[in-house]
N, C-alpha and C. Protein backbone atom coordinates (compact mmCIF):
# COMPACT_ATOMS: atom_id res chain seq x y z
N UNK A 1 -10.56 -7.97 13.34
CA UNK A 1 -10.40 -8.13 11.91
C UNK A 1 -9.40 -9.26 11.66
N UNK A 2 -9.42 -10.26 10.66
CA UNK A 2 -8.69 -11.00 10.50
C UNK A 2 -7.27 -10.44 10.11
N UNK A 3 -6.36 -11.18 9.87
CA UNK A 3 -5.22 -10.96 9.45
C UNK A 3 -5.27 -11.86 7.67
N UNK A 4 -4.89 -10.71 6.86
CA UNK A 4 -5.36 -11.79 5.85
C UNK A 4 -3.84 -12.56 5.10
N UNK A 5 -3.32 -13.54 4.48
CA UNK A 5 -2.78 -14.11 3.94
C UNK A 5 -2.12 -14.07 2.43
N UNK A 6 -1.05 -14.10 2.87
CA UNK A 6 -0.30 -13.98 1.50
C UNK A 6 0.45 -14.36 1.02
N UNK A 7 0.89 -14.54 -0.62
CA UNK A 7 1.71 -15.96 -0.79
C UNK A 7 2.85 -15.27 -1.05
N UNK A 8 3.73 -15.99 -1.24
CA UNK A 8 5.26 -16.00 -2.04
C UNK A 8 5.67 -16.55 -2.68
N UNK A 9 6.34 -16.32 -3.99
CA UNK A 9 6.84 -16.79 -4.84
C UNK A 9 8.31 -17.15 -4.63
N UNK A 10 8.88 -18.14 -4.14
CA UNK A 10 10.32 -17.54 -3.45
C UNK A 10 11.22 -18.88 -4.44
N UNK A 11 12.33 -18.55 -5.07
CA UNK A 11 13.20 -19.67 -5.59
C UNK A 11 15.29 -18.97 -5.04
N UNK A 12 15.91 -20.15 -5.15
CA UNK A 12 17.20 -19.70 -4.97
C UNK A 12 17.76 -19.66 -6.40
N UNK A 13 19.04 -18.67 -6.21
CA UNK A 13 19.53 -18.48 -7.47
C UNK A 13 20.63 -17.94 -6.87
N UNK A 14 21.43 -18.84 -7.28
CA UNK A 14 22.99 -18.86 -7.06
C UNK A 14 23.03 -19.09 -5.22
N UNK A 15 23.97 -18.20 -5.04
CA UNK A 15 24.13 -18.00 -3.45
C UNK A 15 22.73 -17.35 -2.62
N UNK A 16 22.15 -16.65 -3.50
CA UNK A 16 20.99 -16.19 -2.64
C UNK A 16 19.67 -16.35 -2.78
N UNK A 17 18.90 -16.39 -2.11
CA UNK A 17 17.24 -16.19 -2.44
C UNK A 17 16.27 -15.41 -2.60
N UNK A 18 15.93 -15.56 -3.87
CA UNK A 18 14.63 -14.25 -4.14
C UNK A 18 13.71 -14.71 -3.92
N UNK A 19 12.68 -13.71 -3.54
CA UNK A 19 11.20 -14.07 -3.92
C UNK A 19 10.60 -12.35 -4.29
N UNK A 20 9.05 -12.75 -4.39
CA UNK A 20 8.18 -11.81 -4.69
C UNK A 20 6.65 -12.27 -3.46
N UNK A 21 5.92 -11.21 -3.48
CA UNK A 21 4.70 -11.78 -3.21
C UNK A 21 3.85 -11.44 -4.23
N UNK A 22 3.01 -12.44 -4.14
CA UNK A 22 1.87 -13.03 -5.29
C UNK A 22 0.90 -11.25 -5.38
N UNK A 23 0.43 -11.29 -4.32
CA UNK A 23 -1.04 -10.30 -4.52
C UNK A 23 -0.49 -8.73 -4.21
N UNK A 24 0.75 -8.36 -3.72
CA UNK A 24 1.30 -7.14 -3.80
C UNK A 24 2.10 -6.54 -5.30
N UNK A 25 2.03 -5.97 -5.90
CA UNK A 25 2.88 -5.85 -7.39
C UNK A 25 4.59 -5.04 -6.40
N UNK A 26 5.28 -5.30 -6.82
CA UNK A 26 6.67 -4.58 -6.22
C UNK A 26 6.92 -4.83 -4.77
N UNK A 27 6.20 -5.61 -4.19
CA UNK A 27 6.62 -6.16 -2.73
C UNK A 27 7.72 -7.10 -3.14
N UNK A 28 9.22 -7.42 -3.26
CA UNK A 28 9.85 -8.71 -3.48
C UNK A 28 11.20 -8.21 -2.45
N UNK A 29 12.08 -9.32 -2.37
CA UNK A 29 13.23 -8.84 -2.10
C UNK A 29 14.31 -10.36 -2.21
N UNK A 30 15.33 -10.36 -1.40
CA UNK A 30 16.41 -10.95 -1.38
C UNK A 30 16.78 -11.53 -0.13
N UNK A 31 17.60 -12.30 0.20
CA UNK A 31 18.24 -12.82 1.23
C UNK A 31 19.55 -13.79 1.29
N UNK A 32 20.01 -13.81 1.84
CA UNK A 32 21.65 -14.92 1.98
C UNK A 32 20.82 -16.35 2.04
N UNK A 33 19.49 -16.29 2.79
CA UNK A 33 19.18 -17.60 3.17
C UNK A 33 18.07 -17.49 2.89
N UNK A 34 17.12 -18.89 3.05
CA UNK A 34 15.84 -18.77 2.86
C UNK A 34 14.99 -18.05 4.26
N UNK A 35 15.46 -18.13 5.24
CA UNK A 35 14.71 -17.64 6.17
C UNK A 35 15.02 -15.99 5.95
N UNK A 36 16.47 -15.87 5.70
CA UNK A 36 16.48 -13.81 5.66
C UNK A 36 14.90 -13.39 4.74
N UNK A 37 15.22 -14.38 3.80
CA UNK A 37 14.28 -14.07 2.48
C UNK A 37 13.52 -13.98 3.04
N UNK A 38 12.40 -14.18 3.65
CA UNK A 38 11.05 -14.66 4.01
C UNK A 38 10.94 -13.24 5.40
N UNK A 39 11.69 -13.72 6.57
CA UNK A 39 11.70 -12.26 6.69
C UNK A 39 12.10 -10.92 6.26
N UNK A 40 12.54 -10.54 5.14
CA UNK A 40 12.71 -9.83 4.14
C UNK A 40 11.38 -9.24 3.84
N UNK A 41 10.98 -10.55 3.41
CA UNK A 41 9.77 -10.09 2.82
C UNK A 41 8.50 -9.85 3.28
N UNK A 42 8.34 -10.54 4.54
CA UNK A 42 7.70 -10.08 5.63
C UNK A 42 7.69 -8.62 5.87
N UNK A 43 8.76 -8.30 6.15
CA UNK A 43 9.04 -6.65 6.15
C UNK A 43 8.57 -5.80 5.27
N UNK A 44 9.03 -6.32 4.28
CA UNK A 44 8.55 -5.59 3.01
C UNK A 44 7.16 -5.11 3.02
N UNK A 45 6.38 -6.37 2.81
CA UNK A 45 5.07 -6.24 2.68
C UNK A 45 4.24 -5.04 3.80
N UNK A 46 5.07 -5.84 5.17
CA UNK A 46 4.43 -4.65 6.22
C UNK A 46 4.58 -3.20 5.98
N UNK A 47 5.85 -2.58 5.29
CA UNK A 47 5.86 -1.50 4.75
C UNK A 47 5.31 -0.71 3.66
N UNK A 48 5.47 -1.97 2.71
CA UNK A 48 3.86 -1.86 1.51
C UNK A 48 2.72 -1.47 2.09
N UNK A 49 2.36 -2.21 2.93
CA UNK A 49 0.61 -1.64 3.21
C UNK A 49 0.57 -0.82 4.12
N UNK A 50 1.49 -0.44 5.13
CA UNK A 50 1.29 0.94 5.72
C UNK A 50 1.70 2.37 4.44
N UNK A 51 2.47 1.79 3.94
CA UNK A 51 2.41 3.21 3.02
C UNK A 51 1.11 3.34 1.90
N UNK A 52 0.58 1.98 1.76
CA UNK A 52 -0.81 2.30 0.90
C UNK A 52 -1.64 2.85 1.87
N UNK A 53 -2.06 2.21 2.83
CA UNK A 53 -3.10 2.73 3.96
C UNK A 53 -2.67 4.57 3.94
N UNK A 54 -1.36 4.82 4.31
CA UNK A 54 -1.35 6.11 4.50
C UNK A 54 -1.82 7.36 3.14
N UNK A 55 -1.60 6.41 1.82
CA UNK A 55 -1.82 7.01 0.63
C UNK A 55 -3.45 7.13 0.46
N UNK A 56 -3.72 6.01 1.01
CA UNK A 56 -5.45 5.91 0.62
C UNK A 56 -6.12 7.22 1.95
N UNK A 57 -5.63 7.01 3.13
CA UNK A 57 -6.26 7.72 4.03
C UNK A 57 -6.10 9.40 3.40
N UNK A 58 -4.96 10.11 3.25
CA UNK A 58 -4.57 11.17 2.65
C UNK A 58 -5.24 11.70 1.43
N UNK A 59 -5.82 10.50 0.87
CA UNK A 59 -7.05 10.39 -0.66
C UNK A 59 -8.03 10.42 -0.16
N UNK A 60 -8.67 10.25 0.48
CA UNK A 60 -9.84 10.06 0.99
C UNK A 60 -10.42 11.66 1.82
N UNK A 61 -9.30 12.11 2.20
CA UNK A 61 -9.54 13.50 2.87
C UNK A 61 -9.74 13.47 4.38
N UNK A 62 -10.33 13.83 4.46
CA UNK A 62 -11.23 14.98 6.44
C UNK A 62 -12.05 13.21 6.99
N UNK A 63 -12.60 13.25 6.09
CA UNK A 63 -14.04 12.57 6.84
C UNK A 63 -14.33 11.45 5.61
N UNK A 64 -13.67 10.18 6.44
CA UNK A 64 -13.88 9.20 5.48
C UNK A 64 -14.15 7.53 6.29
N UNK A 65 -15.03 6.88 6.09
CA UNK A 65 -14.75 5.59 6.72
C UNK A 65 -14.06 4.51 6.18
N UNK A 66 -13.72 3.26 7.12
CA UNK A 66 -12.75 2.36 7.23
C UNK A 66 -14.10 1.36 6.98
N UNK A 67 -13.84 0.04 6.20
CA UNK A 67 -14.59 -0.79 6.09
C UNK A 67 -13.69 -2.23 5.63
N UNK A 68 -13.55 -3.42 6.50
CA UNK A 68 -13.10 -4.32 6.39
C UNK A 68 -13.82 -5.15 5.65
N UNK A 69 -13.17 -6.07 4.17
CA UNK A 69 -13.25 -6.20 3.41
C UNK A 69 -12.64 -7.59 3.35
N UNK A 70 -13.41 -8.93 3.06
CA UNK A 70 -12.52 -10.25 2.98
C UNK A 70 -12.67 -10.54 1.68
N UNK A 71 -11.52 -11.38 1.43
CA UNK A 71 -12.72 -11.70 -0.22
C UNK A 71 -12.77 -13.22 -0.61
């Protein structure tokens, strides 16, 4: 399955750097630098979609299939 791609919105402000990502709603965070930021948010995101995956699997019930999806 591919790995799919995602953007960031990232600007500095003051001493530190925010960003967001584009296609997650509430994935964002902070950093001292631009690189914390970015892995920040890296992180983030990876934690975003394992906790959706786990929400959707738990919704889905007993007996449900997986279907990879590009768009």
């Amino acid at each position: 399955m591919l790995t799919p791609n995602y953007n960031a919105v990232i600007r500095q402000d003051g001493e530190w750097w925010i960003g967001w990502i584009e296609e997650v709603p509430g994935v964002n965070s902070q950093g001292a630098t631009r690189d914390e930021l970015i892995d920040n948010l890296r992180e983030a995101l990876s934690e975003a979609i394992e906790l959706n995956r786990e929400d959707a699997r738990k919704a889905a019930g007993a007996v449900y299939e997986e279907v990879a999806i590009q768009p």
